[in-house]
PDB file of N, CA and C in Angstrom:
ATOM      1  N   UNK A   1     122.757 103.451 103.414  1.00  0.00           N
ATOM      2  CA  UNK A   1     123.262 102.416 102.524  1.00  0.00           C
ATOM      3  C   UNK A   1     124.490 102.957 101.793  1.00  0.00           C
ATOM      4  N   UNK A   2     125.939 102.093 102.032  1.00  0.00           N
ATOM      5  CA  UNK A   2     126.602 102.878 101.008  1.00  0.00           C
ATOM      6  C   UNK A   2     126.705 101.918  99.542  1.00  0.00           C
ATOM      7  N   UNK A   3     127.660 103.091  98.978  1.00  0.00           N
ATOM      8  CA  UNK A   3     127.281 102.767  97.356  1.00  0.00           C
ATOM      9  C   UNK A   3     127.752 101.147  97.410  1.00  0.00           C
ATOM     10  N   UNK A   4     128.856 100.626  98.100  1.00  0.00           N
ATOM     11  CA  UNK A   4     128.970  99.301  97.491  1.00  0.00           C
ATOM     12  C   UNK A   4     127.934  97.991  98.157  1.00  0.00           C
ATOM     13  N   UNK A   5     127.422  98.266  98.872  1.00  0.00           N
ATOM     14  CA  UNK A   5     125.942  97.672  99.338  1.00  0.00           C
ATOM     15  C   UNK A   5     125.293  97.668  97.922  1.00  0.00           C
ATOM     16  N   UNK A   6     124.575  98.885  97.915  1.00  0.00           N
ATOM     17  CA  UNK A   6     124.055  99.411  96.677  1.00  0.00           C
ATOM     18  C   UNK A   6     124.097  98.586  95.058  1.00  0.00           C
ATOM     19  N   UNK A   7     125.499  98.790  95.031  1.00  0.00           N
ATOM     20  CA  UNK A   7     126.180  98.148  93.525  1.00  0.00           C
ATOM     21  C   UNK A   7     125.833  96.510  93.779  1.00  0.00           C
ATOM     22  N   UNK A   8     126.314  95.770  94.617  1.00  0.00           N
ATOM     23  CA  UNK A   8     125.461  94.811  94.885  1.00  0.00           C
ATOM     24  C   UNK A   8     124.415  94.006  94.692  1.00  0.00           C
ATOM     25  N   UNK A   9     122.873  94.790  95.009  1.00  0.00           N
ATOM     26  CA  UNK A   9     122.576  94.680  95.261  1.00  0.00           C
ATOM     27  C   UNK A   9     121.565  94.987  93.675  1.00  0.00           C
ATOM     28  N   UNK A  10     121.756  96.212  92.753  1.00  0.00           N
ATOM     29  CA  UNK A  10     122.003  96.804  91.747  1.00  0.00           C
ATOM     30  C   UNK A  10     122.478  94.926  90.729  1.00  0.00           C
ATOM     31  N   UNK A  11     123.340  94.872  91.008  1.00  0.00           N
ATOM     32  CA  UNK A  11     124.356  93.781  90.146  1.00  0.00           C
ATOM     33  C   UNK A  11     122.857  92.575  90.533  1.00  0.00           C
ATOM     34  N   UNK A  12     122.765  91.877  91.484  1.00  0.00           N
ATOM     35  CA  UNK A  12     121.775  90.811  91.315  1.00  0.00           C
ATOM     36  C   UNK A  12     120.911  90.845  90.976  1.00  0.00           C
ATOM     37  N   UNK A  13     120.082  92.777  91.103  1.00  0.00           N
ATOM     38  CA  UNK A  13     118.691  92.505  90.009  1.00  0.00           C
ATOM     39  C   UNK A  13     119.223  92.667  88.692  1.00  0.00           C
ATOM     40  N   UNK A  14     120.056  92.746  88.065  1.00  0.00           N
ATOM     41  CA  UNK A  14     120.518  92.945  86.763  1.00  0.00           C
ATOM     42  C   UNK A  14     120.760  91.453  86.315  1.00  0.00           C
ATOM     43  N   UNK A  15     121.510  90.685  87.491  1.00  0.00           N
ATOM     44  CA  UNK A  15     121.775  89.544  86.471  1.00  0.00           C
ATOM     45  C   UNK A  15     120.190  88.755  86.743  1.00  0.00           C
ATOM     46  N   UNK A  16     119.519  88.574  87.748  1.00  0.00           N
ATOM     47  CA  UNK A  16     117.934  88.346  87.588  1.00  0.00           C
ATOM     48  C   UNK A  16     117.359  88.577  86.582  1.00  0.00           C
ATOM     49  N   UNK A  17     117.547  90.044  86.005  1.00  0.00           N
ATOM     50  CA  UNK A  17     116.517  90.576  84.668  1.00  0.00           C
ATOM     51  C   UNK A  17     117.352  89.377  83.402  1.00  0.00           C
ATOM     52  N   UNK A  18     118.657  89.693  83.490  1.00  0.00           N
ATOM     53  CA  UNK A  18     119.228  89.277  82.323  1.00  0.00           C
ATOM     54  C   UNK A  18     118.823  87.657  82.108  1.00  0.00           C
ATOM     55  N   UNK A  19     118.817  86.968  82.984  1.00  0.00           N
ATOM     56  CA  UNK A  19     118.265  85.499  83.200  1.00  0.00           C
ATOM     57  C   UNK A  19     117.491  85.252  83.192  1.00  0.00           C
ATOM     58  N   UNK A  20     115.898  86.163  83.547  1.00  0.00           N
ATOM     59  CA  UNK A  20     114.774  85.729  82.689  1.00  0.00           C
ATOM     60  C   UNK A  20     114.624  86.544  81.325  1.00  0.00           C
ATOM     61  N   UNK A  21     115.429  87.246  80.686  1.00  0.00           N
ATOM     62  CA  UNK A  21     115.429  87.380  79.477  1.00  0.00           C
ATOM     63  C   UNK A  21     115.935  86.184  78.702  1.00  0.00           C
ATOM     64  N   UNK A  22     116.773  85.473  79.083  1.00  0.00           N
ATOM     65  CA  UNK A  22     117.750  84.869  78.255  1.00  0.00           C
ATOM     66  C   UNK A  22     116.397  83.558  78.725  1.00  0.00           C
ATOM     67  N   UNK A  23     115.809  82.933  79.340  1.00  0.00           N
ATOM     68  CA  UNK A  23     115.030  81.937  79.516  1.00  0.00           C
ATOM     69  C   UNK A  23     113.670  82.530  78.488  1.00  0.00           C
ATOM     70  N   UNK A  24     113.103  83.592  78.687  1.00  0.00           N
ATOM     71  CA  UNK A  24     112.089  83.601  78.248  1.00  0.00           C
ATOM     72  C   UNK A  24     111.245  83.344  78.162  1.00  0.00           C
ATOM     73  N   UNK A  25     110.724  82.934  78.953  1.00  0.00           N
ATOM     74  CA  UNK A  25     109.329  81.925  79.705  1.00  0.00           C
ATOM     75  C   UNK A  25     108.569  82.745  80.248  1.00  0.00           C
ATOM     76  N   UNK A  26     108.564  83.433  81.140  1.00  0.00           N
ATOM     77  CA  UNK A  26     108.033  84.114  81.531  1.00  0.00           C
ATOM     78  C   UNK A  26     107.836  85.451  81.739  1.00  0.00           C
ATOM     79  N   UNK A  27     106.338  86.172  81.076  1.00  0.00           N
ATOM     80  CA  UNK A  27     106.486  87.497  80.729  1.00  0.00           C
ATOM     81  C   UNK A  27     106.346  88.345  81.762  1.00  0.00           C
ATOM     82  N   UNK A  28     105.719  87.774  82.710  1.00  0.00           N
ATOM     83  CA  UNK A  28     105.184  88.289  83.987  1.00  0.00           C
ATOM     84  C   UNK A  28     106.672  88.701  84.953  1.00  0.00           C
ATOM     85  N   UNK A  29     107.704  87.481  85.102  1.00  0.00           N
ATOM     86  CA  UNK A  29     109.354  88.032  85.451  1.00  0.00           C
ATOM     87  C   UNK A  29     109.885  89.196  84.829  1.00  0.00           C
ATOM     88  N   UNK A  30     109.559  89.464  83.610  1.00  0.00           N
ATOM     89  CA  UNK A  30     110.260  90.423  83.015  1.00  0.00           C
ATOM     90  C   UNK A  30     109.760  91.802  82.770  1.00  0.00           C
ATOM     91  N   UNK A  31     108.621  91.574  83.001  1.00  0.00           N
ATOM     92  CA  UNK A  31     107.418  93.185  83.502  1.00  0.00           C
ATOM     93  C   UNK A  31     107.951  93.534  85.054  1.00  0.00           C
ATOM     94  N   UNK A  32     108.623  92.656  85.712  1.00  0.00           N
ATOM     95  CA  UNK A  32     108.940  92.518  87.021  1.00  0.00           C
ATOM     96  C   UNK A  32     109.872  93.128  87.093  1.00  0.00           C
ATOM     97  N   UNK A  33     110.902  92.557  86.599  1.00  0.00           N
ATOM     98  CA  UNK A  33     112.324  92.708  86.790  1.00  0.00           C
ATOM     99  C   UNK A  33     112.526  93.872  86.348  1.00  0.00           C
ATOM    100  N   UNK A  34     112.433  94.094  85.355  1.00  0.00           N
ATOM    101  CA  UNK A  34     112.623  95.145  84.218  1.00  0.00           C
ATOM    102  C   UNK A  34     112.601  97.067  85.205  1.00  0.00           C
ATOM    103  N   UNK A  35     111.295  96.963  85.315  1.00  0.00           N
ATOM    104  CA  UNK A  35     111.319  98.859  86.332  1.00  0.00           C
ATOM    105  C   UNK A  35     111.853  98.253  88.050  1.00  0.00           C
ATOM    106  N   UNK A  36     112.269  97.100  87.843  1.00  0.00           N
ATOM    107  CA  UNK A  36     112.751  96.777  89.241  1.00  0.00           C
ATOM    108  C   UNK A  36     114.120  97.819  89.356  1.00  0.00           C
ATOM    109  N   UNK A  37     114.712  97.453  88.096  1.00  0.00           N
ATOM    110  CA  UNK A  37     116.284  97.929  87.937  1.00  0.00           C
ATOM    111  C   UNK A  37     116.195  99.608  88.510  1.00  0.00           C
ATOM    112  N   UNK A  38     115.420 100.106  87.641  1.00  0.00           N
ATOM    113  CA  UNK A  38     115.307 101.687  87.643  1.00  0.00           C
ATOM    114  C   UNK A  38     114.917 101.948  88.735  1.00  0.00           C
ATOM    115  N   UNK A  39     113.739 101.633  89.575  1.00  0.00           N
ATOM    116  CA  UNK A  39     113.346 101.955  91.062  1.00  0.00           C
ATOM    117  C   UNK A  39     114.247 101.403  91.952  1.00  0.00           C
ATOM    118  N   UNK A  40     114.827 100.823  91.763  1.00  0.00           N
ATOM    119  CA  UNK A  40     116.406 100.465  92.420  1.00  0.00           C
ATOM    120  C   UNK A  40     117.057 101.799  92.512  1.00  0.00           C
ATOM    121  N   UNK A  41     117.231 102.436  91.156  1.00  0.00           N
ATOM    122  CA  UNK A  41     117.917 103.556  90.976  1.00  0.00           C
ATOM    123  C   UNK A  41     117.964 105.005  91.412  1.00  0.00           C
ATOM    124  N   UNK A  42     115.855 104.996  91.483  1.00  0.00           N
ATOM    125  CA  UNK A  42     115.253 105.781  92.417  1.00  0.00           C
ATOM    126  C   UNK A  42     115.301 105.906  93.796  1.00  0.00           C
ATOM    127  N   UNK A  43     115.355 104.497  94.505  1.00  0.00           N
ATOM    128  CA  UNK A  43     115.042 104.860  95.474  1.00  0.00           C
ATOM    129  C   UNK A  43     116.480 105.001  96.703  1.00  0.00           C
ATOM    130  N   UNK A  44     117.590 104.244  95.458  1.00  0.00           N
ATOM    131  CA  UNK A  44     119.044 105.099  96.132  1.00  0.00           C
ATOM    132  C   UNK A  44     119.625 106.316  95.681  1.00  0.00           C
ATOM    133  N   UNK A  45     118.719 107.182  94.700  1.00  0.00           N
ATOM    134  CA  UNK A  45     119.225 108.316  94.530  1.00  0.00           C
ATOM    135  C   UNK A  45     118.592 109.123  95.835  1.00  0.00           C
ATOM    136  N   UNK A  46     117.038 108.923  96.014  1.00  0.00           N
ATOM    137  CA  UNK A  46     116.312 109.428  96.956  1.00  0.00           C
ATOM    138  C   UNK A  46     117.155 109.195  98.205  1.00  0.00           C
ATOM    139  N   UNK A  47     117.499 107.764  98.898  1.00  0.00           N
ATOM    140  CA  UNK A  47     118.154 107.838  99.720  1.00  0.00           C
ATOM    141  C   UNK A  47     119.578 108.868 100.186  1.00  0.00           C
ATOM    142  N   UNK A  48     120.158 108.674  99.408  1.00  0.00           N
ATOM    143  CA  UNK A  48     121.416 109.475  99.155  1.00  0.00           C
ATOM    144  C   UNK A  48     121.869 110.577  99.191  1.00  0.00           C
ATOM    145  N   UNK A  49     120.948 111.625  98.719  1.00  0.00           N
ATOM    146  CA  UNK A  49     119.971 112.948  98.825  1.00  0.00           C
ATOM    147  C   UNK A  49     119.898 113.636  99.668  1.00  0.00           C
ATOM    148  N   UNK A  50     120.296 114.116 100.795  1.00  0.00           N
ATOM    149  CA  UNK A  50     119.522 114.766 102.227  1.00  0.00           C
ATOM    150  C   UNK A  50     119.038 115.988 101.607  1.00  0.00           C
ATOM    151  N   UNK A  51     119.653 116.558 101.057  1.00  0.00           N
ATOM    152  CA  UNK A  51     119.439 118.072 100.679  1.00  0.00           C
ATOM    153  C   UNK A  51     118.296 117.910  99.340  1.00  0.00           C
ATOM    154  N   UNK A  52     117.250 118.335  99.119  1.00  0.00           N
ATOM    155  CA  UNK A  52     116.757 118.292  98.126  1.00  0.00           C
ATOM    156  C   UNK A  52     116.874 120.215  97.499  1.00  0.00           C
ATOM    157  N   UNK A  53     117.746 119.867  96.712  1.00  0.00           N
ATOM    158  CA  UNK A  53     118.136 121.239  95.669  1.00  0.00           C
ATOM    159  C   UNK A  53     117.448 121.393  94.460  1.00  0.00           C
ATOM    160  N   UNK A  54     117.423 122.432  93.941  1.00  0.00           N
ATOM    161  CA  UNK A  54     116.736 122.179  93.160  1.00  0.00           C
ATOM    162  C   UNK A  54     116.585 121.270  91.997  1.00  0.00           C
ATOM    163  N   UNK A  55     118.259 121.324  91.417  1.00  0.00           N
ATOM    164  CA  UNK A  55     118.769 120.533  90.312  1.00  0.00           C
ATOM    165  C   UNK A  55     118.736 118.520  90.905  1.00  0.00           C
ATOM    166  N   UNK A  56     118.785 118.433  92.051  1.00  0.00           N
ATOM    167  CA  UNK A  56     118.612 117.063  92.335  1.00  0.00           C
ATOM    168  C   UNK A  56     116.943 116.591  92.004  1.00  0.00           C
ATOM    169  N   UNK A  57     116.149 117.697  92.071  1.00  0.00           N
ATOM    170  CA  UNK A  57     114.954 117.070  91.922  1.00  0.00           C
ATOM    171  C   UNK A  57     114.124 117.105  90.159  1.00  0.00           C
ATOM    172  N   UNK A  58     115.023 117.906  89.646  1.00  0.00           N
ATOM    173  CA  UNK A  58     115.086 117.614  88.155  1.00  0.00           C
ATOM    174  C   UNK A  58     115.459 116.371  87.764  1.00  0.00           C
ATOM    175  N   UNK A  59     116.722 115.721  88.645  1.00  0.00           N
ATOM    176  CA  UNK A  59     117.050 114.290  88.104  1.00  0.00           C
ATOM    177  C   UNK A  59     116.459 113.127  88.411  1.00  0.00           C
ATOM    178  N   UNK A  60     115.544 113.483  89.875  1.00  0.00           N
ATOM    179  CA  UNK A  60     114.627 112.582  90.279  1.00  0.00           C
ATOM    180  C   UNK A  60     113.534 112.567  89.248  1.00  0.00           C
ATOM    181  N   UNK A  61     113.307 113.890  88.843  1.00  0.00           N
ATOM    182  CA  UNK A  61     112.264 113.691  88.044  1.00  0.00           C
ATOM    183  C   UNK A  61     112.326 112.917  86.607  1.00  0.00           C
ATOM    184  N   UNK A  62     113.524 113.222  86.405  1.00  0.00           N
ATOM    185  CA  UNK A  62     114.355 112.256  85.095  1.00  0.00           C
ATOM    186  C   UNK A  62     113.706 110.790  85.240  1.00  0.00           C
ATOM    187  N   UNK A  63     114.561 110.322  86.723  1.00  0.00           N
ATOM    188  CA  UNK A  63     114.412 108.985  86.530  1.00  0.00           C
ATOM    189  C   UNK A  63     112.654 108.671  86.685  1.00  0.00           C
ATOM    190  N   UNK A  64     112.105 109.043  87.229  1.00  0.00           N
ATOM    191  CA  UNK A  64     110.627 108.877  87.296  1.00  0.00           C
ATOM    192  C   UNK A  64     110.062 108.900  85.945  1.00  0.00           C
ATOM    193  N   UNK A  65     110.312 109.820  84.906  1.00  0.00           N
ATOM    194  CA  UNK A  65     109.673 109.917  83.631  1.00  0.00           C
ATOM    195  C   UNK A  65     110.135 109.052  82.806  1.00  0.00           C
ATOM    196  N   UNK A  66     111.580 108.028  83.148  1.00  0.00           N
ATOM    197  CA  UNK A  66     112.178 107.132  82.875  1.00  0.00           C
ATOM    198  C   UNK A  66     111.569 105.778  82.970  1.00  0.00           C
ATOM    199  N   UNK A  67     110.991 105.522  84.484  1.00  0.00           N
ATOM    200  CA  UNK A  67     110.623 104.122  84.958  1.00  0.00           C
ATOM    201  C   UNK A  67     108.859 104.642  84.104  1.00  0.00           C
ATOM    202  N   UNK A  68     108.441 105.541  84.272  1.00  0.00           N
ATOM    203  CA  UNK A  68     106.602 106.048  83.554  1.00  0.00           C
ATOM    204  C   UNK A  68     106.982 105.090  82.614  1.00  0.00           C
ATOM    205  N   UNK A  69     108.112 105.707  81.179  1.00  0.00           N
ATOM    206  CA  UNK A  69     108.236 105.178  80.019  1.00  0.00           C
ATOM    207  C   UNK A  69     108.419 103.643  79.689  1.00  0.00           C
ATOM    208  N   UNK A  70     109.237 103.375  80.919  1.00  0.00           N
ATOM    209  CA  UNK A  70     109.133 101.439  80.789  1.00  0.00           C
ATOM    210  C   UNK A  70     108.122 101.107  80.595  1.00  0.00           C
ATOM    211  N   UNK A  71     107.247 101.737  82.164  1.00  0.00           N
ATOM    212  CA  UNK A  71     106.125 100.750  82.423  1.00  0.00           C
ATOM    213  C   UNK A  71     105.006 101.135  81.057  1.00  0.00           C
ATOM    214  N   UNK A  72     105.008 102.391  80.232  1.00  0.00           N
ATOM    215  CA  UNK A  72     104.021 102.267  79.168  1.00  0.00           C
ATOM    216  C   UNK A  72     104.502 101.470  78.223  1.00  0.00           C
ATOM    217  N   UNK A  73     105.433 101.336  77.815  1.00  0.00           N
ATOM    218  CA  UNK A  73     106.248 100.584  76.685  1.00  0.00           C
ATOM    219  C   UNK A  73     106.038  99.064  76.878  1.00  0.00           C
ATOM    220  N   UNK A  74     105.523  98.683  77.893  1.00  0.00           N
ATOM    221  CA  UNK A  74     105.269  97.589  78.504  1.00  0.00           C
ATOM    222  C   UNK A  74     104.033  97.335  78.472  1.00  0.00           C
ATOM    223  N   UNK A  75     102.945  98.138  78.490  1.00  0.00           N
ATOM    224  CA  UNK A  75     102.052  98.429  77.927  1.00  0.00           C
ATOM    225  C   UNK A  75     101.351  98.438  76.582  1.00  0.00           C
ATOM    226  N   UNK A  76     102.263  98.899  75.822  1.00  0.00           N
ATOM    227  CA  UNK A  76     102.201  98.915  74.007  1.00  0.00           C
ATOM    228  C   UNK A  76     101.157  98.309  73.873  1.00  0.00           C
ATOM    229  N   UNK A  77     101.155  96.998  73.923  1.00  0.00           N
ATOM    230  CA  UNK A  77     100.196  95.734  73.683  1.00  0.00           C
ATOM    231  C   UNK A  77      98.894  95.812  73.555  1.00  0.00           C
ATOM    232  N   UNK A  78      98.487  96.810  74.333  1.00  0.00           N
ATOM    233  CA  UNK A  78      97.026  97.103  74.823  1.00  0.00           C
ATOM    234  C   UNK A  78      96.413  98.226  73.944  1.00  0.00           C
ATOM    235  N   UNK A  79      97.086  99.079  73.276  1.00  0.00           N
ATOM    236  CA  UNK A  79      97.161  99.541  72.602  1.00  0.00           C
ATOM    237  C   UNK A  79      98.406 101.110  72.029  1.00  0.00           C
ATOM    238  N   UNK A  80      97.731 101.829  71.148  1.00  0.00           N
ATOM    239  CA  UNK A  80      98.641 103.092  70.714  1.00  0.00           C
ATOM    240  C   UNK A  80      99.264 103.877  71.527  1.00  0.00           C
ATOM    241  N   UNK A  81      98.243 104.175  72.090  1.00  0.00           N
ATOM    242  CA  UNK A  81      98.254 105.482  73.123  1.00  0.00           C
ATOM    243  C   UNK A  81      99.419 104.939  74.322  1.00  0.00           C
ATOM    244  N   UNK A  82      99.714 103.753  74.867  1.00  0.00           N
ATOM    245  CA  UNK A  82     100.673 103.382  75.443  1.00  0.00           C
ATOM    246  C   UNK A  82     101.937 103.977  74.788  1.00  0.00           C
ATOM    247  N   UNK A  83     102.124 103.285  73.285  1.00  0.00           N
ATOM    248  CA  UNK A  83     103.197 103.612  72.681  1.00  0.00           C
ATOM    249  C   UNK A  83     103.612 105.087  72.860  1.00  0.00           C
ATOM    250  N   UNK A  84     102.647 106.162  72.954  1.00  0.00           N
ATOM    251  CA  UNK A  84     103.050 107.758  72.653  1.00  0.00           C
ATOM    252  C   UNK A  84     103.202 108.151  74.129  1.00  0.00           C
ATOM    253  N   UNK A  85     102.465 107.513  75.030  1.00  0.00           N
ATOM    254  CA  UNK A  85     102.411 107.953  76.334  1.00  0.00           C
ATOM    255  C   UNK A  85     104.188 107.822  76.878  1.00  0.00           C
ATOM    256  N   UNK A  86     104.386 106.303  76.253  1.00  0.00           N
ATOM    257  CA  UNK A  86     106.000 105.632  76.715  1.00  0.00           C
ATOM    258  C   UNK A  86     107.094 106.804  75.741  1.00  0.00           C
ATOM    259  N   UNK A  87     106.716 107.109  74.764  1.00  0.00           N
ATOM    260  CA  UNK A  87     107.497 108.055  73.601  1.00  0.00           C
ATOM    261  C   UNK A  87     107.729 109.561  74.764  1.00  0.00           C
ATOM    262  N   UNK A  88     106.625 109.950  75.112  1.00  0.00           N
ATOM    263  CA  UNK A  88     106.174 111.085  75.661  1.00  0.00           C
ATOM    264  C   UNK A  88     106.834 111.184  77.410  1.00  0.00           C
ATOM    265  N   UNK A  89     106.846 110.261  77.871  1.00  0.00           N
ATOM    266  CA  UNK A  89     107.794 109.870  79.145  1.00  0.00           C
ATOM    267  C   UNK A  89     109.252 109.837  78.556  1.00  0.00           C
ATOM    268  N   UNK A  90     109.528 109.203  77.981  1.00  0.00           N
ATOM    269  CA  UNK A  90     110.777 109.052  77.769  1.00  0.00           C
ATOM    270  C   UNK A  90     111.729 110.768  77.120  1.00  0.00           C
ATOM    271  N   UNK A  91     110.649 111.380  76.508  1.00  0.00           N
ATOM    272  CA  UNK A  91     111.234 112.734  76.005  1.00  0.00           C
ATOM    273  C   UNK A  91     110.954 113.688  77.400  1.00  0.00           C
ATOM    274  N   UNK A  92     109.954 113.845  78.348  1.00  0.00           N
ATOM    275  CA  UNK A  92     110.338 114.449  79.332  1.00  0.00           C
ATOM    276  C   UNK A  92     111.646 114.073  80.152  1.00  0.00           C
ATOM    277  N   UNK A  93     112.008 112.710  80.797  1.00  0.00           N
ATOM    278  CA  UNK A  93     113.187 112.152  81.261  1.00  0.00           C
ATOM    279  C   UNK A  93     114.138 113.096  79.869  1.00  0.00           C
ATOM    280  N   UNK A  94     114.116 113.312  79.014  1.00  0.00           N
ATOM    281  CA  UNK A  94     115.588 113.667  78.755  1.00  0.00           C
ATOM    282  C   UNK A  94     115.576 115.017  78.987  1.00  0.00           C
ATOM    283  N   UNK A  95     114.220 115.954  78.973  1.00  0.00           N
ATOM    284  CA  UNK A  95     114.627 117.646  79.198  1.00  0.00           C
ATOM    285  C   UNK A  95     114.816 117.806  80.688  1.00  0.00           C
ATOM    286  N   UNK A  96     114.354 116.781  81.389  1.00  0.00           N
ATOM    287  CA  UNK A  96     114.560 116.789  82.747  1.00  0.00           C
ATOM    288  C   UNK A  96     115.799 116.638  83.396  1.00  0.00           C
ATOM    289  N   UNK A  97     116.594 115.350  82.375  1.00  0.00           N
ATOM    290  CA  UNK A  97     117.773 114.844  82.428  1.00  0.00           C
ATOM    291  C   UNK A  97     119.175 116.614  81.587  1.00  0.00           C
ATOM    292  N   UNK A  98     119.034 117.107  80.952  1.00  0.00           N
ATOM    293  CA  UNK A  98     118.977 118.584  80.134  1.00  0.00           C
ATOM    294  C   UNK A  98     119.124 119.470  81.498  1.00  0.00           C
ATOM    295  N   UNK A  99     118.188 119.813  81.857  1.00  0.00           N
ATOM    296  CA  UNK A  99     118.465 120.586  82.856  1.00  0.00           C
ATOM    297  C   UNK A  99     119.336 120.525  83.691  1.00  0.00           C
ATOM    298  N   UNK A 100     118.879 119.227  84.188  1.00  0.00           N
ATOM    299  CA  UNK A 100     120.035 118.573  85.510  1.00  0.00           C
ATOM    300  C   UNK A 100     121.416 119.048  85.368  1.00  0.00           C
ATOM    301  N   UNK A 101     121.932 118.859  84.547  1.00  0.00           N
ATOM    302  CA  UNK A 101     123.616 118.680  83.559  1.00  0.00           C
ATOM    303  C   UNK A 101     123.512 120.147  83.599  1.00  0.00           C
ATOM    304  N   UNK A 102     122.778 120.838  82.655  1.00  0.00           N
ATOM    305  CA  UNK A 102     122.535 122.585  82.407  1.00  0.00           C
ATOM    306  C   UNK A 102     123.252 123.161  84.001  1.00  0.00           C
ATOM    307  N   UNK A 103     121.880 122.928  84.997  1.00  0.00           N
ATOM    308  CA  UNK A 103     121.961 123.333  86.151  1.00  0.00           C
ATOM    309  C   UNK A 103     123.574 123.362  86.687  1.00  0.00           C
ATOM    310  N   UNK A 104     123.693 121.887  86.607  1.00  0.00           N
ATOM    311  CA  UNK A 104     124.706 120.733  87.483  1.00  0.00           C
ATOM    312  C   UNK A 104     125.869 122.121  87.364  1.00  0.00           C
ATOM    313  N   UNK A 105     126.188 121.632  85.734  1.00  0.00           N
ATOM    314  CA  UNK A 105     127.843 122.419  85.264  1.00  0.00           C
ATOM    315  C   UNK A 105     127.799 124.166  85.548  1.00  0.00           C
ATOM    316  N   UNK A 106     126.868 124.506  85.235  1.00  0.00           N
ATOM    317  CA  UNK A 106     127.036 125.820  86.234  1.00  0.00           C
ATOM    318  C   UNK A 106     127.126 125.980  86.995  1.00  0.00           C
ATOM    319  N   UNK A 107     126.843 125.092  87.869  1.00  0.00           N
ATOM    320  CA  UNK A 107     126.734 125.552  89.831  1.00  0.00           C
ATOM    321  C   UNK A 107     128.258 125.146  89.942  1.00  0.00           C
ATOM    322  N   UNK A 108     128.360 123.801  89.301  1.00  0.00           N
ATOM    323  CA  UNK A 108     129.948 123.150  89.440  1.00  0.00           C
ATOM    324  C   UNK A 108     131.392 124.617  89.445  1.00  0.00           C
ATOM    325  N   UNK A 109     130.915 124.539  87.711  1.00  0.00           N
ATOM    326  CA  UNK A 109     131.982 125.610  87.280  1.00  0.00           C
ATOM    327  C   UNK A 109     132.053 126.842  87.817  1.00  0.00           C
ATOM    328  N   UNK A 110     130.530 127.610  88.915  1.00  0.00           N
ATOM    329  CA  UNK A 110     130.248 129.094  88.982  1.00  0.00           C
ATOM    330  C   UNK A 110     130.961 129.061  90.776  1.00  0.00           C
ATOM    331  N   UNK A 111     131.250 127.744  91.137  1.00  0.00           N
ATOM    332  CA  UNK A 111     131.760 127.271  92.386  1.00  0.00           C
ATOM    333  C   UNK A 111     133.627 127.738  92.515  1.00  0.00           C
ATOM    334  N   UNK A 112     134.196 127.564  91.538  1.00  0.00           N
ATOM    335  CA  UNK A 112     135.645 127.071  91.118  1.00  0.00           C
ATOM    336  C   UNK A 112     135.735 128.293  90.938  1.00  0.00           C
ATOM    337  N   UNK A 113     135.092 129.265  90.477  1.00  0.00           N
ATOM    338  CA  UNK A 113     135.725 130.492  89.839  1.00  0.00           C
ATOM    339  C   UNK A 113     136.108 131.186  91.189  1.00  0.00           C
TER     340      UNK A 113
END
């Protein structure tokens, strides 16, 4: 798949999400739509990927602790422990996301020298 397939394809579940937000009718579309976007995101980073390095699978892991945190936050409702579970996803996605960058700019910059 290349990226402008992708962007595409990216762009119609976005304006989908944004249109049953803006209707609001239905909660069940928007539990839908919503980790649709991000596993979109997943599963063309995965595609994209041949090489699994190490630092690529820190960012996979990003986005995974990313879409966890939707789907608990989405959750809330049911009770607390959603809320900390979605808090608690969302702070792994960023040391995961931390590394990535950490990793990334060294390999980048230790390349050039």
């Amino acid at each position: 798949m290349q990226i402008k397939d992708f962007a595409k394809i990216f762009f119609v579940i976005l304006i989908l999400h944004l249109a049953v937000l803006d209707v609001g009718e239905s909660e069940m579309l928007i539990r839908f739509t919503k980790p649709l976007l991000l596993f979109s995101l997943i599963a063309f980073f995965m595609h994209h990927t041949s090489k699994r390095q190490r630092f690529e699978n820190t960012f996979l892991a990003g986005l995974f602790f990313s879409l966890a945190g939707d789907v608990f936050l989405m959750l809330e409702q049911k009770g607390e422990i959603y809320f900390m579970l979605g808090l608690g996803s969302f702070l792994l996605a960023q040391i995961f996301r931390i590394f990535y960058l950490n990793y990334f700019f060294q390999f980048k910059f230790r390349s050039q020298l």
